[in-house]
Each structure stands twice: as structure tokens, then as C-alpha cells.
Protein backbone atom coordinates (compact mmCIF):
# COMPACT_ATOMS: atom_id res chain seq x y z
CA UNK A 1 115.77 116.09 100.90
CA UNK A 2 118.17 118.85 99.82
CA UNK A 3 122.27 117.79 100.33
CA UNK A 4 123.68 120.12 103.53
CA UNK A 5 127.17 119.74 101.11
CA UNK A 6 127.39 122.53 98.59
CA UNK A 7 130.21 122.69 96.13
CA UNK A 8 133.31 125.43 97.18
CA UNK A 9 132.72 127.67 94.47
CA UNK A 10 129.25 127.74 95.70
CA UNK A 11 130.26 128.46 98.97
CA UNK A 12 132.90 131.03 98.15
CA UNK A 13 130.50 132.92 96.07
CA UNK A 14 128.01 133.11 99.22
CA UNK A 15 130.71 134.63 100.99
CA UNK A 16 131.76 137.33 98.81
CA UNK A 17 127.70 138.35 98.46
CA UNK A 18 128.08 138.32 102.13
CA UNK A 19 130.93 140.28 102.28
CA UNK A 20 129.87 142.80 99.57
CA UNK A 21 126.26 143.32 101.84
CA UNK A 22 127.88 144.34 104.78
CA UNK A 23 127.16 147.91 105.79
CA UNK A 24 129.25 150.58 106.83
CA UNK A 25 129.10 149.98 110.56
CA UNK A 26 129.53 146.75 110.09
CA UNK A 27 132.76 146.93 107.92
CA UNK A 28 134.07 149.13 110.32
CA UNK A 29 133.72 146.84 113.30
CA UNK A 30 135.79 144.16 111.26
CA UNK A 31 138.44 146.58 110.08
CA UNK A 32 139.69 146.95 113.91
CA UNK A 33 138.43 143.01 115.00
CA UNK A 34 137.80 140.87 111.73
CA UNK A 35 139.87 142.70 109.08
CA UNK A 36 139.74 140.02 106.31
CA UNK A 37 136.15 140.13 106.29
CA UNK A 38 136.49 143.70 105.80
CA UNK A 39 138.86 143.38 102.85
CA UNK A 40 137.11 140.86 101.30
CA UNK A 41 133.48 143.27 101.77
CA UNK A 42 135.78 146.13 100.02
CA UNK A 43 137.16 144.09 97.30
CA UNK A 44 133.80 143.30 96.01
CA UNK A 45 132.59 147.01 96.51
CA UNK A 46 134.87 150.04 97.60
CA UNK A 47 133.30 152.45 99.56
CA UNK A 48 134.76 155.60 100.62
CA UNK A 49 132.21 158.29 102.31
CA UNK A 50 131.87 156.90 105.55
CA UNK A 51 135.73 156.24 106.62
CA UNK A 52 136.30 159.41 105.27
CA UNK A 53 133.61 161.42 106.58
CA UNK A 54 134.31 159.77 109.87
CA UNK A 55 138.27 160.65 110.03
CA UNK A 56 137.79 163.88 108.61
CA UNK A 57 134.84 165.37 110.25
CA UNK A 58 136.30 164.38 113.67
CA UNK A 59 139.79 165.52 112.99
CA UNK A 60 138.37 169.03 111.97
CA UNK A 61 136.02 169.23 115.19
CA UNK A 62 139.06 168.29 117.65
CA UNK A 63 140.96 170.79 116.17
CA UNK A 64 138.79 173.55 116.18
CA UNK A 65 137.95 173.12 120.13
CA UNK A 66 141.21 172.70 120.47
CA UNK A 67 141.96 176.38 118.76
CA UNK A 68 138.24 177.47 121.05
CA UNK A 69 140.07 177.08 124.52
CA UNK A 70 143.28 177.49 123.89
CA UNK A 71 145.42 180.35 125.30
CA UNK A 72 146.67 181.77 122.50
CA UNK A 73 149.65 184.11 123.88
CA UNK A 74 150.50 180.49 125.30
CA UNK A 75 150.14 179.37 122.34
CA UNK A 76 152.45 181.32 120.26
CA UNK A 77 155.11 181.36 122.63
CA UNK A 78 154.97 177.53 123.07
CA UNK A 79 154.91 177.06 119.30
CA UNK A 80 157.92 179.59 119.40
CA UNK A 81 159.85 178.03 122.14
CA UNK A 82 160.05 174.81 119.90
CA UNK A 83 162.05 176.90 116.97
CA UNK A 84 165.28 177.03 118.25
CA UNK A 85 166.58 177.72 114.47
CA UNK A 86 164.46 181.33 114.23
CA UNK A 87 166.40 184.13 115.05
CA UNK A 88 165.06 186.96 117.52
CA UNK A 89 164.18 189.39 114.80
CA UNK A 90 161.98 186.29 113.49
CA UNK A 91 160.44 185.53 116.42
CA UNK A 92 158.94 188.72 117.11
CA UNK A 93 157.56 188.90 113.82
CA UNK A 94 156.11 185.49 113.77
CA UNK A 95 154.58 187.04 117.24
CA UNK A 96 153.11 189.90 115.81
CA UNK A 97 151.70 188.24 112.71
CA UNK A 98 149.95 185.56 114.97
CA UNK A 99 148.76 188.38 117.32
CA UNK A 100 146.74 190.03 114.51
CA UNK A 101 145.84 187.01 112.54
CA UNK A 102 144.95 184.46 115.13
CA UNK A 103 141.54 183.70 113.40
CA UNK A 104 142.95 183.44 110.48
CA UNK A 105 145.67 180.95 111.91
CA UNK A 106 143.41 179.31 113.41
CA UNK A 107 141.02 178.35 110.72
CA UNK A 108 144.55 177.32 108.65
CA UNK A 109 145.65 175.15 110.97
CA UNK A 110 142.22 173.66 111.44
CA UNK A 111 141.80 173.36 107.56
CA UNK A 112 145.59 172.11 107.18
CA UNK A 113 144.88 168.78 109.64
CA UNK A 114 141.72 167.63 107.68
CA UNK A 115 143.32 168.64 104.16
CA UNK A 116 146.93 167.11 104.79
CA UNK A 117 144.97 163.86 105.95
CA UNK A 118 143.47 164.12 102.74
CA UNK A 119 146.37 164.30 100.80
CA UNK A 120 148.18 161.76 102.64
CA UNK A 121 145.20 159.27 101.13
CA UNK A 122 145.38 160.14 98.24
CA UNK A 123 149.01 159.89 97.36
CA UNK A 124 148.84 157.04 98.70
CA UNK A 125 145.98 155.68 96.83
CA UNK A 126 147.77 156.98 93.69
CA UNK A 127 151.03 155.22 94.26
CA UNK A 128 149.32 151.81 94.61
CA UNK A 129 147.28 152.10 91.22
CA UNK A 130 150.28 152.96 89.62
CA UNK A 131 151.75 149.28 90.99
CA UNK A 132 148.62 147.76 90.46
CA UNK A 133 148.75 149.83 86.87
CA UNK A 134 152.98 148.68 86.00
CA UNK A 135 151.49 144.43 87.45
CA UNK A 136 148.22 144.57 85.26
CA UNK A 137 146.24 143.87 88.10
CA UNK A 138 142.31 144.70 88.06
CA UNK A 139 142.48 147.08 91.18
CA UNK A 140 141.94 150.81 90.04
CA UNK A 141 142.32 153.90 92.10
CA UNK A 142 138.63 153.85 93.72
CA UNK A 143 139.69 150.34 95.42
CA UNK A 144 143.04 152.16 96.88
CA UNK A 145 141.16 154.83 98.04
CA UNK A 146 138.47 153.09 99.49
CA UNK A 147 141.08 150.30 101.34
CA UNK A 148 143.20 153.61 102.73
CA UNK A 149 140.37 155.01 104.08
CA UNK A 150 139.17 152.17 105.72
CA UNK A 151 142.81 150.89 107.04
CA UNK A 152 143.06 154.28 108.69
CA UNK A 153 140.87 153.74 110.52
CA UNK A 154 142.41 154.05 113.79
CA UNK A 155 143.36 157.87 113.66
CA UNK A 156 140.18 157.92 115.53
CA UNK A 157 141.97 156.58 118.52
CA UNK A 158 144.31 159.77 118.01
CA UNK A 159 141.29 162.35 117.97
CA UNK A 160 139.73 159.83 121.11
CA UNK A 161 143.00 161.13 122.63
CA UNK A 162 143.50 164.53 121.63
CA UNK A 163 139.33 165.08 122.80
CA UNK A 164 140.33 163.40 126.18
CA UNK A 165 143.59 165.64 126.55
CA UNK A 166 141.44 168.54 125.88
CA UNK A 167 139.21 167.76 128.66
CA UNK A 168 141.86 167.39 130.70
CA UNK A 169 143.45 170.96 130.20
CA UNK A 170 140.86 173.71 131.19
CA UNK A 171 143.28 176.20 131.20
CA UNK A 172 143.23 176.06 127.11
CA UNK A 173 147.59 176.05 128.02
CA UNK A 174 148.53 172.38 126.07
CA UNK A 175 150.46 172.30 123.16
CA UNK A 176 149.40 170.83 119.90
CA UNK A 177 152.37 168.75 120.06
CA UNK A 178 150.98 167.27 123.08
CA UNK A 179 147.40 166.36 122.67
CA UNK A 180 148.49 163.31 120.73
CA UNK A 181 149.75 160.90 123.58
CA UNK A 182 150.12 158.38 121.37
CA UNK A 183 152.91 159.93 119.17
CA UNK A 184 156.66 158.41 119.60
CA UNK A 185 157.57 161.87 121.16
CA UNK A 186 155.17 162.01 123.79
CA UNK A 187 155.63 158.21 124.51
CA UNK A 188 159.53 158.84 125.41
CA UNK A 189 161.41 158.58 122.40
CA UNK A 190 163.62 161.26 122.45
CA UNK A 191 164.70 163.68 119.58
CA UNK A 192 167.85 165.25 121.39
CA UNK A 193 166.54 168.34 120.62
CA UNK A 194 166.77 168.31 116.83
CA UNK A 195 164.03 170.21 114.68
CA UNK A 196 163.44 167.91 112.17
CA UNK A 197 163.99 165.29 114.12
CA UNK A 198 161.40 166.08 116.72
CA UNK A 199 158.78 166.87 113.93
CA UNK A 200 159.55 163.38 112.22
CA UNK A 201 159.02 161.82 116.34
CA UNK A 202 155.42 164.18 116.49
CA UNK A 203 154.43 162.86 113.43
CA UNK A 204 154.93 159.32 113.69
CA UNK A 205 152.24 157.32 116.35
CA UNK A 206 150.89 154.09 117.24
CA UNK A 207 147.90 153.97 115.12
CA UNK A 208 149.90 155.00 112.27
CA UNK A 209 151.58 151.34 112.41
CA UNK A 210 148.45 150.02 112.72
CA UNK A 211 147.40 151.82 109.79
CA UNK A 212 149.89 150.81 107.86
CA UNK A 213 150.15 147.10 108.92
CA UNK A 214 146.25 146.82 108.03
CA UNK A 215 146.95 148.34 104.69
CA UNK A 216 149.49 145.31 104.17
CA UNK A 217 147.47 142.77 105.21
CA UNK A 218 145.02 144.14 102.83
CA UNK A 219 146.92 144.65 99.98
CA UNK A 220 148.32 141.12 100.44
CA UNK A 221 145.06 139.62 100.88
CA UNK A 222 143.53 141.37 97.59
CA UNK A 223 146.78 140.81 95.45
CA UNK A 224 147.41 136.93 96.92
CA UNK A 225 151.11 138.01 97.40
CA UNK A 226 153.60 137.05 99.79
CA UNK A 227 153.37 139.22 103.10
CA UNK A 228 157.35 140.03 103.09
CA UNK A 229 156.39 141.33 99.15
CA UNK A 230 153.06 143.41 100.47
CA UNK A 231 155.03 145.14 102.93
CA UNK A 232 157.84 146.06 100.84
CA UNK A 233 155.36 147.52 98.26
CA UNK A 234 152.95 149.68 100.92
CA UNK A 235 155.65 150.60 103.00
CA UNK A 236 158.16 151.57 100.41
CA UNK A 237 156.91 155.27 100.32
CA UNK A 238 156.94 155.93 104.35
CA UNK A 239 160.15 154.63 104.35
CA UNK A 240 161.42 157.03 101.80
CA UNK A 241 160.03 159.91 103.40
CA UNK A 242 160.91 159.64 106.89
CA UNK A 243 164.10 158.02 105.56
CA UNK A 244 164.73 161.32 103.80
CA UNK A 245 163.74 162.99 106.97
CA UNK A 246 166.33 160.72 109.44
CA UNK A 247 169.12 161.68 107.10
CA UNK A 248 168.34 165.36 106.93
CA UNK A 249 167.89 165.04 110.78
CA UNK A 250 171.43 163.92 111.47
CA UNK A 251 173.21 165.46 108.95
């Protein structure tokens, strides 16, 4: 009769074949309800398509139903409203240029969500292989990439929103600031009607922290590092830039 007991490293090694089989669908359910088993799935092999594909494609489809129904005088003078610093020569420029170009605004705003998304990965990606690069650990850029893509997962409780907000407003007269209802602005935190400010409070929401806290947890899972260490690391970048962006703000 075979022995039920198997040795650890036997058993570890079962996992990680485990782990490594899963499938996309199935790695995405344990990013939002079992994330180690994700990480450990993505450690062995980094996938990118699907997380990407999935955040991407969505993000560009929201927006572009959001530029089909939307009333675009509205629109403009909304968008206008919010630049306090433009003066009224600028404003009726901006006015005309929109007025002739909306198409064209409309496809580079569309574009600019999906392709600043994008970038946002792929700094990101970069700046932890060039830590993993200065600690000589064995993670290269196509594991960073793949665990961003997958942490961010929950943006697509921000185009869930934005789709619902849509539905919602079938006079096409919502702002773009506004779909989100899960940024700080639109959950009360108030900018005091500073610019930059106000953009920084827009920009930052709820499944951003859970974004980044996932990313963490990864990173300290793969690197076997000290959580208060992992955060510092990931998080060292956002707090630069919206750092930069607080002191800016009030001064």
C-alpha cells in the first residue's frame, strides 16, 4: 500500500504545477478572492494578454459610449467651467477648437484612457526590474508586467461604475469627472477648489488602493520580504508623484 505522507518538497512542487496550470479565469477569480494562489500561478508563469486585454478593451468601450451620448456643448462648457485658471480669450478658443474638432477630441480622449493605462503599467513594471535588477533577484520585466496587470485588476470595478453611471444619465449631460463614483472627489473629499488639487482627488480611487495593496502583497510574497519593506518599495513611486502633486497644490 502506497504511504498517504509525501515529503514537503514533494508537496510544494505539486503546488506550484498547480499553480502554474491554472487558467486565466481562474487566476483572475483568485486575484480578487485567493490572491496568493494567484501570485504563486504567476510566479511560475507570467501571463499578460488577458488582464490586459480585459482592462483595456473595457476602458476603451466605456469611454467611447460615453463620448456616443454625451452632449457635447455640455460637455465643453462643463470641462470649461472646471478651469478657473483660463482666461476668457482662452476659453472661447478652447470652445471653438472643440466645436470643430469634436471627433477628433473624442477619439483622443478615448485613445488617451486606454494608452495612459498603458503607460502607467509599464513604468511601473520598469521601475520594479530595475529593483529587482540593483537586488540580483531572478524576476525580469515580463514577471512585473504580468503581476501589474493582474493586481489591477479591479479598475474593472471603475468601468462597472462608469457603464452603470452612463445608464443612469440619458440625457448624455454627466461629466467625465463624474462617472467614476468611486474616486476620492466624488466620494466627498474636498479639493477647496484648487486645480491641481482637484485633478490629484479625480485621479486617485478606491480600487487604485486595492491595486496597489495587491501589488505589495505580491511583490512581498515573490521576493520573501518583510511587508513594511514591500510597501516602501511599490509604493515609493505613487508617493513621489502625488507627493509632487500635494506640494504643487498648496503652494
Amino acid at each position: 500500500m502506497q504511504s498517504s505522507n509525501q515529503h514537503p518538497l514533494a508537496v510544494n512542487a505539486n503546488k506550484a504545477s498547480d499553480a502554474s496550470a491554472a487558467g486565466p479565469f481562474t487566476t483572475m477569480v483568485n486575484i480578487f478572492v485567493a490572491p496568493g494562489e494567484a501570485f504563486q500561478a504567476l510566479r511560475e508563469k507570467p501571463t499578460v494578454l488577458f488582464p490586459l486585454a480585459a482592462v483595456l478593451l473595457s476602458t476603451l468601450a466605456v469611454n467611447a459610449w460615453y463620448f456616443q451620448i454625451v452632449d457635447y456643448a455640455w460637455f465643453t462648457d462643463n470641462l470649461l467651467e472646471r478651469m478657473s485658471n483660463l482666461s476668457d480669450e482662452q476659453r472661447e478658443a478652447m470652445r471653438a477648437y472643440t466645436s470643430e474638432s469634436s471627433s477628433m477630441t473624442s477619439l483622443t480622449s478615448v485613445l488617451g484612457s486606454a494608452i495612459s493605462i498603458l503607460a502607467v503599467y509599464i513604468l511601473q513594471a520598469g521601475y520594479l526590474t530595475l529593483v529587482s535588477a540593483l537586488a540580483g533577484d531572478r524576476f525580469r520585466f515580463r514577471h512585473w508586467f504580468s503581476l501589474t496587470s493582474w493586481t489591477n485588476l479591479p479598475y474593472l470595478l471603475v468601468v462597472l461604475v462608469m457603464a452603470v453611471n452612463l445608464l443612469l444619465s440619458p440625457n448624455g449631460q454627466i461629466s467625465l469627472f463624474e462617472l467614476n463614483s468611486l474616486s476620492l472627489s466624488n466620494l466627498g473629499v474636498e479639493s477647496g477648489g484648487n486645480f491641481l488639487l482637484q485633478n490629484m482627488l479625480d485621479s486617485m480611487h478606491l480600487p487604485m488602493f486595492w491595486a496597489l495593496a495587491l501589488t505589495v502583497a505580491g511583490y512581498q510574497q515573490w521576493l520573501q520580504c518583510g511587508h513594511a519593506r514591500a510597501a516602501a518599495i511599490v509604493l515609493a513611486p505613487f508617493v513621489l508623484v502625488f507627493g509632487t502633486m500635494a506640494f504643487f497644490a498648496f503652494n
